[in-house]
PDB file of N, CA and C in Angstrom:
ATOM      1  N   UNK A   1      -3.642 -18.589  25.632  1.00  0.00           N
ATOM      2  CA  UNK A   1      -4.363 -17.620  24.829  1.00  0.00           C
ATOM      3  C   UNK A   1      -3.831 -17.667  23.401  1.00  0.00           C
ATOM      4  N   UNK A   2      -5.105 -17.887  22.445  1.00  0.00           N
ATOM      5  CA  UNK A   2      -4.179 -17.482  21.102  1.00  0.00           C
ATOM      6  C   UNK A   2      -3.900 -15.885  20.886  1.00  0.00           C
ATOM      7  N   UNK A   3      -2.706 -16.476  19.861  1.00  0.00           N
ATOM      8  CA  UNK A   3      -1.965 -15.271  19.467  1.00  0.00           C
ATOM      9  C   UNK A   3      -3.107 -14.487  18.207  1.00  0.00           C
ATOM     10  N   UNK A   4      -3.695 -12.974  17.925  1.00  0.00           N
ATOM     11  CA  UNK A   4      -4.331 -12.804  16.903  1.00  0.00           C
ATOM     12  C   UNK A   4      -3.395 -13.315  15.652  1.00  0.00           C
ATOM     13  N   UNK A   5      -3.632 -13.422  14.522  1.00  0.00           N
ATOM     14  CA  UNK A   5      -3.384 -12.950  13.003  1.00  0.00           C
ATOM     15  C   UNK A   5      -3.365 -11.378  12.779  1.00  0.00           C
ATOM     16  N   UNK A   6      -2.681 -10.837  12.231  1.00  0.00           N
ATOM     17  CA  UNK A   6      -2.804  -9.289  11.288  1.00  0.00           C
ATOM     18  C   UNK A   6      -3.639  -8.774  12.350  1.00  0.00           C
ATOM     19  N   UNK A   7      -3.219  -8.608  13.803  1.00  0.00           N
ATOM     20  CA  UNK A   7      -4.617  -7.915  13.998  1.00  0.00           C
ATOM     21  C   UNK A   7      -4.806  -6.125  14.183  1.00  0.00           C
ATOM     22  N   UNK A   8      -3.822  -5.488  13.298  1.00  0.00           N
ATOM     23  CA  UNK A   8      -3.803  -4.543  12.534  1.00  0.00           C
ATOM     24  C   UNK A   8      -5.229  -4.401  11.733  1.00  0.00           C
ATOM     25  N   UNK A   9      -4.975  -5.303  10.628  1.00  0.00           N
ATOM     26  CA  UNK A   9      -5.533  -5.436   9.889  1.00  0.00           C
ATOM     27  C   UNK A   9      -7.310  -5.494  10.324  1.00  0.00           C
ATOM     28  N   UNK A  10      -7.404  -6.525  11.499  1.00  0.00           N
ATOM     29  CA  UNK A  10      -8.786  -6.967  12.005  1.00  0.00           C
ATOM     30  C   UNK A  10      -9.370  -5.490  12.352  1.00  0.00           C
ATOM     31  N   UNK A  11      -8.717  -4.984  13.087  1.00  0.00           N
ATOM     32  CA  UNK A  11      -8.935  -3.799  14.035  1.00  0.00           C
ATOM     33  C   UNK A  11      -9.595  -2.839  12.910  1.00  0.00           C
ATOM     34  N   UNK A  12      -8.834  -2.687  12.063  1.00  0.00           N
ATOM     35  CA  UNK A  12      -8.920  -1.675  11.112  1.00  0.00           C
ATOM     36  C   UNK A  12     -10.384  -2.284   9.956  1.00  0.00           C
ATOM     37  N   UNK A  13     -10.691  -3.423  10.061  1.00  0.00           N
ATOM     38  CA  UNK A  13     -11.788  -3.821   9.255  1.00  0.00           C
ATOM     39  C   UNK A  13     -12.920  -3.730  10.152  1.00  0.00           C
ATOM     40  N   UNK A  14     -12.992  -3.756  11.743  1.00  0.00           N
ATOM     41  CA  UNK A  14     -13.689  -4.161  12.358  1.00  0.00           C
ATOM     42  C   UNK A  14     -14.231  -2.719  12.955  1.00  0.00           C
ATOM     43  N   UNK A  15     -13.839  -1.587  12.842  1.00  0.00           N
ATOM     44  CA  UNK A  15     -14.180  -0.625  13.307  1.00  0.00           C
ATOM     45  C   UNK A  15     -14.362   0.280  12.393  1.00  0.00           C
ATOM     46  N   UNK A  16     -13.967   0.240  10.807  1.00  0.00           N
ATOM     47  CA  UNK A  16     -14.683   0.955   9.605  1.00  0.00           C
ATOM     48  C   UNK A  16     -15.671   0.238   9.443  1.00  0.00           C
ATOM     49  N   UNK A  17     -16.080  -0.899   9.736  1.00  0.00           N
ATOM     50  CA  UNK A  17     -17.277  -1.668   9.273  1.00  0.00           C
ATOM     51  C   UNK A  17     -18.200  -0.644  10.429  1.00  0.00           C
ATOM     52  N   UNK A  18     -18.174  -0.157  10.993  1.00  0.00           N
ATOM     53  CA  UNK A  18     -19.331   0.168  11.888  1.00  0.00           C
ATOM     54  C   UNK A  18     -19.522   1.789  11.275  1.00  0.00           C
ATOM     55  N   UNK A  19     -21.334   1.936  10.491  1.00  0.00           N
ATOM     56  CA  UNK A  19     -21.428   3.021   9.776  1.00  0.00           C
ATOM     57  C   UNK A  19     -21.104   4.324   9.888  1.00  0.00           C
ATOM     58  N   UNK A  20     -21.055   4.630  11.754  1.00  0.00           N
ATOM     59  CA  UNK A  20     -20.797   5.689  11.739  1.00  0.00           C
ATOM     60  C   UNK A  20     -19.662   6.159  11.697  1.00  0.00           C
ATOM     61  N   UNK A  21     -18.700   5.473  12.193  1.00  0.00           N
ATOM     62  CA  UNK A  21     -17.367   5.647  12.262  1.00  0.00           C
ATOM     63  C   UNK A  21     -16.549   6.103  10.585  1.00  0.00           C
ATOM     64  N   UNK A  22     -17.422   4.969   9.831  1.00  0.00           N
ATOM     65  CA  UNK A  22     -17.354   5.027   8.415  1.00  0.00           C
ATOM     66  C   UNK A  22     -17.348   6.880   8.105  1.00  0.00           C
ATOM     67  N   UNK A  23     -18.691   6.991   8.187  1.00  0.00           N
ATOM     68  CA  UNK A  23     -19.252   7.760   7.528  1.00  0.00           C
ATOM     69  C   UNK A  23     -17.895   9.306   8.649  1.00  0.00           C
ATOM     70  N   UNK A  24     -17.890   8.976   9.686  1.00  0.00           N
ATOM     71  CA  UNK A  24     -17.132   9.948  10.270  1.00  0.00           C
ATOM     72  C   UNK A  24     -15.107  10.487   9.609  1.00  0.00           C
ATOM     73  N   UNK A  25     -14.998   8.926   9.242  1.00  0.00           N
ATOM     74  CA  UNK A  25     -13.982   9.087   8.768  1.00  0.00           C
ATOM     75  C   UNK A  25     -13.598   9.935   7.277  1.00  0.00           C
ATOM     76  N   UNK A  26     -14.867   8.826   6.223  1.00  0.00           N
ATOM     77  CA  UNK A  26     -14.937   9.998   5.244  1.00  0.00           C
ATOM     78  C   UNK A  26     -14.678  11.332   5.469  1.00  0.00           C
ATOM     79  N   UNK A  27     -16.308  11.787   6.233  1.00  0.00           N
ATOM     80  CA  UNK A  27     -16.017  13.411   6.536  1.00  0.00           C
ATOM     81  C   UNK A  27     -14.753  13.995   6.581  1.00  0.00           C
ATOM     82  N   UNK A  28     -13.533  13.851   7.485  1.00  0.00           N
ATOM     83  CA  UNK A  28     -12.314  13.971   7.893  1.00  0.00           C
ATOM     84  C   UNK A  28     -11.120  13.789   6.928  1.00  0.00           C
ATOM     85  N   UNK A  29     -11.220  12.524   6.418  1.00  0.00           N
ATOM     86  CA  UNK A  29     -10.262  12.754   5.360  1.00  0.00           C
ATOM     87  C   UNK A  29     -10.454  12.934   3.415  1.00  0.00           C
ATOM     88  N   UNK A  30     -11.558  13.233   3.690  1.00  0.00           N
ATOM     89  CA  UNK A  30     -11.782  12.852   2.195  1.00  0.00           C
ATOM     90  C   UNK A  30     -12.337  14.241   1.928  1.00  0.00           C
ATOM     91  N   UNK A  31     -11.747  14.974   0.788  1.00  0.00           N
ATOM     92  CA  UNK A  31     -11.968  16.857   0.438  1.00  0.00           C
ATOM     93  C   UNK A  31     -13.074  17.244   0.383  1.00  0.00           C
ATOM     94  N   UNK A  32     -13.474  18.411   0.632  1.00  0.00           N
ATOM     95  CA  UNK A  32     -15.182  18.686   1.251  1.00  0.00           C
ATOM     96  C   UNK A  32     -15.604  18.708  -0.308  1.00  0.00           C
ATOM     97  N   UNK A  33     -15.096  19.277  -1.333  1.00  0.00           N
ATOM     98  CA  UNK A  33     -15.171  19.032  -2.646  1.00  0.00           C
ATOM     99  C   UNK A  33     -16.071  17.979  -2.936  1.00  0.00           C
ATOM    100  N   UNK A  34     -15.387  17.062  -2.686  1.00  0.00           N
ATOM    101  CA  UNK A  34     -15.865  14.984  -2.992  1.00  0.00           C
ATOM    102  C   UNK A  34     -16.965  14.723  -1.767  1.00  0.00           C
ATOM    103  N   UNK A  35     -17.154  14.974  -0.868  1.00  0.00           N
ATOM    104  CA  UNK A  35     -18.223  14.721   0.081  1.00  0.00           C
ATOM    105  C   UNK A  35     -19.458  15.514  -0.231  1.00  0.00           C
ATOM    106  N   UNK A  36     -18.918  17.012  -0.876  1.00  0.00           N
ATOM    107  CA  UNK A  36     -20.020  17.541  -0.940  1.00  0.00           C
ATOM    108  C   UNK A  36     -21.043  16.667  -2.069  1.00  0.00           C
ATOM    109  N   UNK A  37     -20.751  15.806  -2.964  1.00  0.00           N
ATOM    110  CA  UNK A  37     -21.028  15.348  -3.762  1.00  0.00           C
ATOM    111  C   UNK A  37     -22.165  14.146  -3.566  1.00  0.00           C
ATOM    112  N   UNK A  38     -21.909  13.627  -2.066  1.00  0.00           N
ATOM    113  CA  UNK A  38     -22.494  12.188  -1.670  1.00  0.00           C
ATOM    114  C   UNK A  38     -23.255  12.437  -0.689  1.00  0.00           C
ATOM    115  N   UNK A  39     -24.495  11.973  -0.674  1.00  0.00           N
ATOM    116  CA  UNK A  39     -25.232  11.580   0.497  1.00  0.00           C
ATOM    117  C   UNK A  39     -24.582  10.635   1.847  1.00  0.00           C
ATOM    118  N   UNK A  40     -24.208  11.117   2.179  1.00  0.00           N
ATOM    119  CA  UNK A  40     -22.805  10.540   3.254  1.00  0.00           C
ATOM    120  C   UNK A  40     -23.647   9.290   4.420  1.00  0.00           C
ATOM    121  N   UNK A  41     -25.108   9.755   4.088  1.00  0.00           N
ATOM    122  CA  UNK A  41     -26.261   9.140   5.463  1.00  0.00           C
ATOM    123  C   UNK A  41     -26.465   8.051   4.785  1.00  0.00           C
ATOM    124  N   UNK A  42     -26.395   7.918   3.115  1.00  0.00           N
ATOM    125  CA  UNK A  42     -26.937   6.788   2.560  1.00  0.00           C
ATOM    126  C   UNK A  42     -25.455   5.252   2.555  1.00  0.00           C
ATOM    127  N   UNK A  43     -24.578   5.371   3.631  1.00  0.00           N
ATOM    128  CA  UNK A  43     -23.641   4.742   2.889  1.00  0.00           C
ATOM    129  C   UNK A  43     -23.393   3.443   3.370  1.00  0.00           C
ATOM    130  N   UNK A  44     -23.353   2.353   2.752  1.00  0.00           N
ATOM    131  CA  UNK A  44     -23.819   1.078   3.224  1.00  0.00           C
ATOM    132  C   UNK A  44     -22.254   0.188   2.919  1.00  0.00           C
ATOM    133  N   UNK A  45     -22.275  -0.405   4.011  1.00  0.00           N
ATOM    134  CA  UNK A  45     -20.684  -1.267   3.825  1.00  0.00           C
ATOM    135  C   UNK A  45     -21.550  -2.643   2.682  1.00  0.00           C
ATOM    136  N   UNK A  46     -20.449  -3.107   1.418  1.00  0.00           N
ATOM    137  CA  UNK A  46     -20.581  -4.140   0.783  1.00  0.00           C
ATOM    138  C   UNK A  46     -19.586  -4.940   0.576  1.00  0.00           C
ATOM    139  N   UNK A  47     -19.429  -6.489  -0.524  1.00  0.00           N
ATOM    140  CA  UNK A  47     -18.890  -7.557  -0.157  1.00  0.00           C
ATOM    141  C   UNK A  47     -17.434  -6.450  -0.391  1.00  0.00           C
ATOM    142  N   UNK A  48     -16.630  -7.793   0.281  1.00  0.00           N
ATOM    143  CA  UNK A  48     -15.016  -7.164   0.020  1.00  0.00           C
ATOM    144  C   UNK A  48     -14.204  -7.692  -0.824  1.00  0.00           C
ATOM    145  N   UNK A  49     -15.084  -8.851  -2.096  1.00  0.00           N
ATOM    146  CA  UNK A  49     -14.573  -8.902  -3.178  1.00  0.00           C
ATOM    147  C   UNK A  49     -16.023  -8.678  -4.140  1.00  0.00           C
ATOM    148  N   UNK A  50     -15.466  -8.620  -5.486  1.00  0.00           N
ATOM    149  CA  UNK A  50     -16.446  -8.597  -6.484  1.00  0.00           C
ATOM    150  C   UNK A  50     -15.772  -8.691  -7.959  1.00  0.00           C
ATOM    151  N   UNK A  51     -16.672  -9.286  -8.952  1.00  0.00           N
ATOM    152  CA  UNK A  51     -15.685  -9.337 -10.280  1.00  0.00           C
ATOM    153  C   UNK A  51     -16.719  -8.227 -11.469  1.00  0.00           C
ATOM    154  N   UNK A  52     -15.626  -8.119 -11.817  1.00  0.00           N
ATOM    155  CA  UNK A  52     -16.166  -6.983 -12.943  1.00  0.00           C
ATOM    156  C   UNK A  52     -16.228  -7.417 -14.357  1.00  0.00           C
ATOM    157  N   UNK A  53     -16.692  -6.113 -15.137  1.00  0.00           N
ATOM    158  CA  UNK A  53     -17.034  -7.321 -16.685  1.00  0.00           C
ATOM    159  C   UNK A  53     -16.374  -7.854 -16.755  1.00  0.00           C
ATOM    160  N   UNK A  54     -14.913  -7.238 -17.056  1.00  0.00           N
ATOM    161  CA  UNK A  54     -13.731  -8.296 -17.684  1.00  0.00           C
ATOM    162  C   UNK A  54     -13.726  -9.912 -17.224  1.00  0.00           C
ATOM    163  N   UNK A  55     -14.584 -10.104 -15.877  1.00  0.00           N
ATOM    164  CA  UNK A  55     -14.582 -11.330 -14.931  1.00  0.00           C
ATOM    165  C   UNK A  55     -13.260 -11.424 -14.502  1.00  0.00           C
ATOM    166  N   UNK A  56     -12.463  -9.849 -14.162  1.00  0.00           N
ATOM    167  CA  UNK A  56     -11.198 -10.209 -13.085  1.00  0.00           C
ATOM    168  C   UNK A  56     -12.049  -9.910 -11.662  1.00  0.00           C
ATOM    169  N   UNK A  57     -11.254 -10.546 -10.783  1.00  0.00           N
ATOM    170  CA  UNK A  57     -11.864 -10.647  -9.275  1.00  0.00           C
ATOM    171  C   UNK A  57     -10.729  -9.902  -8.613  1.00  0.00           C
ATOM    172  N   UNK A  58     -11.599  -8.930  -7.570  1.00  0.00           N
ATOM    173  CA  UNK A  58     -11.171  -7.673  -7.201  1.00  0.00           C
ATOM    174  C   UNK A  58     -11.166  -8.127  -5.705  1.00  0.00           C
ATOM    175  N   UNK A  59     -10.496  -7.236  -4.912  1.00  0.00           N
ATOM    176  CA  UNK A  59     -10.467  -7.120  -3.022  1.00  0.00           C
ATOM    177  C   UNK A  59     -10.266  -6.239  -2.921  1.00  0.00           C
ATOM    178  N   UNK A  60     -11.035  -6.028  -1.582  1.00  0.00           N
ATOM    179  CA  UNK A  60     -10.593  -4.711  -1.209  1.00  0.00           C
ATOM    180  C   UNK A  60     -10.848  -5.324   0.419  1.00  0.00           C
ATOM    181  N   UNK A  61     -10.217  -4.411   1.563  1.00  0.00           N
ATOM    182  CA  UNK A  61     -10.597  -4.628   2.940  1.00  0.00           C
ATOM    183  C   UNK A  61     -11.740  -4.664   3.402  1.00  0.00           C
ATOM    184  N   UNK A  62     -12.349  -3.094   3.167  1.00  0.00           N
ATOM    185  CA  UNK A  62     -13.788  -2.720   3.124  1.00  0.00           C
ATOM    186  C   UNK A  62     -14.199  -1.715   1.800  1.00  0.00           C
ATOM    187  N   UNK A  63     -15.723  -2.236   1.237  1.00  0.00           N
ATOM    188  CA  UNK A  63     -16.313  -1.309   0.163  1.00  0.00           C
ATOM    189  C   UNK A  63     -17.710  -0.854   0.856  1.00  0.00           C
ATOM    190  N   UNK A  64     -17.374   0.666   0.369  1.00  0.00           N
ATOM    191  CA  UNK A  64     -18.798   1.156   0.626  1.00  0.00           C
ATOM    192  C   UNK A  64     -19.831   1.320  -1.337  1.00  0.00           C
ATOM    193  N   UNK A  65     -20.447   1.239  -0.454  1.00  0.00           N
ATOM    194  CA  UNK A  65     -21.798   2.530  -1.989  1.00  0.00           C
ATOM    195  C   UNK A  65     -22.128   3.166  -1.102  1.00  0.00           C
ATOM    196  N   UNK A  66     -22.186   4.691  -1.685  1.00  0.00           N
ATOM    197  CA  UNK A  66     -22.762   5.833  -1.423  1.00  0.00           C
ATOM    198  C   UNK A  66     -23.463   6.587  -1.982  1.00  0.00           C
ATOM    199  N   UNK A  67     -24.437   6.945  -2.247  1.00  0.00           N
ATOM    200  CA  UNK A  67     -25.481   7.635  -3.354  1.00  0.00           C
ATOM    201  C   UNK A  67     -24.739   9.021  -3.868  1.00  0.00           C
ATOM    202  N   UNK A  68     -25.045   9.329  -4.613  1.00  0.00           N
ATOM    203  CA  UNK A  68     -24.927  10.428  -4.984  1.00  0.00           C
ATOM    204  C   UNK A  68     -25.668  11.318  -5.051  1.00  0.00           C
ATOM    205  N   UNK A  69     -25.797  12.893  -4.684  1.00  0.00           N
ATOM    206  CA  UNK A  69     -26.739  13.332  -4.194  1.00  0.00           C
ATOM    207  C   UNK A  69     -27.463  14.226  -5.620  1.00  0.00           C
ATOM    208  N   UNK A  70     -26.292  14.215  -6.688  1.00  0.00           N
ATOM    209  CA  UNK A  70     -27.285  14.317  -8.410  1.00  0.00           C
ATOM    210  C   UNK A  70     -27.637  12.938  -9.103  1.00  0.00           C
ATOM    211  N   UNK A  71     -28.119  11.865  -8.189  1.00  0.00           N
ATOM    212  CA  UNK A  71     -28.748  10.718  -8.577  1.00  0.00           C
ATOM    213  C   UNK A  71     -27.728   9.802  -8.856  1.00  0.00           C
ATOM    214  N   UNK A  72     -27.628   8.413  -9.104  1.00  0.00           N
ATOM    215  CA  UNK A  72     -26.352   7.523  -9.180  1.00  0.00           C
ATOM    216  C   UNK A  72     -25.918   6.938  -7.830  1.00  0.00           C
ATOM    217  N   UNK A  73     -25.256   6.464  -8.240  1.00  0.00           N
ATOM    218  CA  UNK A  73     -24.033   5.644  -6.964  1.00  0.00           C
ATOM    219  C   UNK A  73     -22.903   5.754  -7.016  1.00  0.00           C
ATOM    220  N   UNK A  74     -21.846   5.405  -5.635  1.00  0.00           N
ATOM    221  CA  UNK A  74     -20.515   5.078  -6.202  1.00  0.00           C
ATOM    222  C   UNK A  74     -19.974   4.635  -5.057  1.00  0.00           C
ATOM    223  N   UNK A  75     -19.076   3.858  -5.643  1.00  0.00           N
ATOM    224  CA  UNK A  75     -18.368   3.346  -4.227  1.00  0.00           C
ATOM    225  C   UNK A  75     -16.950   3.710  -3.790  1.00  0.00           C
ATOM    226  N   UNK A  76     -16.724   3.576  -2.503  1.00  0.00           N
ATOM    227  CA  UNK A  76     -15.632   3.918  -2.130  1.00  0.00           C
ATOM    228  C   UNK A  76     -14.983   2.898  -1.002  1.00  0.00           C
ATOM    229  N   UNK A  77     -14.174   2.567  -1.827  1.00  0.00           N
ATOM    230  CA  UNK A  77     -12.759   1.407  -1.197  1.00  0.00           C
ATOM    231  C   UNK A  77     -11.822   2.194   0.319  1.00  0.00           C
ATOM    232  N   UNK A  78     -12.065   1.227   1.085  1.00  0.00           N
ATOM    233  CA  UNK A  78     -11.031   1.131   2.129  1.00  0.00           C
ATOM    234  C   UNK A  78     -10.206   0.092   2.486  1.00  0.00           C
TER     235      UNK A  78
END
């Protein structure tokens, strides 16, 4: 049998990737303040790198976008 890699790491990418869990976790740890703010139903997992103007290249484990519920977007890194 192989041995996993990081599978910390897998576990933890592989079960925020699934929306609801996502969206459940937000709820829970993130201040009702800041949730009250987001359409929590609209929130879509995206890539887990991306480069920004400057053209530095970014990572993250997992990125969401989440709407905002006074119009806009925003994302939130896990």
């Amino acid at each position: 049998m192989t041995e996993i890699s990081n599978p910390h790491d897998r576990f933890f990418k592989e079960v925020l990737s699934r929306q609801e869990v996502a969206r459940d976790f937000l709820l829970h740890y993130v201040p009702a303040n800041i949730v009250g703010l987001l359409d929590i139903d609209s929130l879509e997992i995206r890539k887990d790198s991306f480069v920004d103007k400057d053209l530095n290249e970014h990572f993250s484990d997992i990125l969401y976008c989440v709407n905002m519920k006074q119009g806009g977007s925003s994302y939130v890194y896990a």
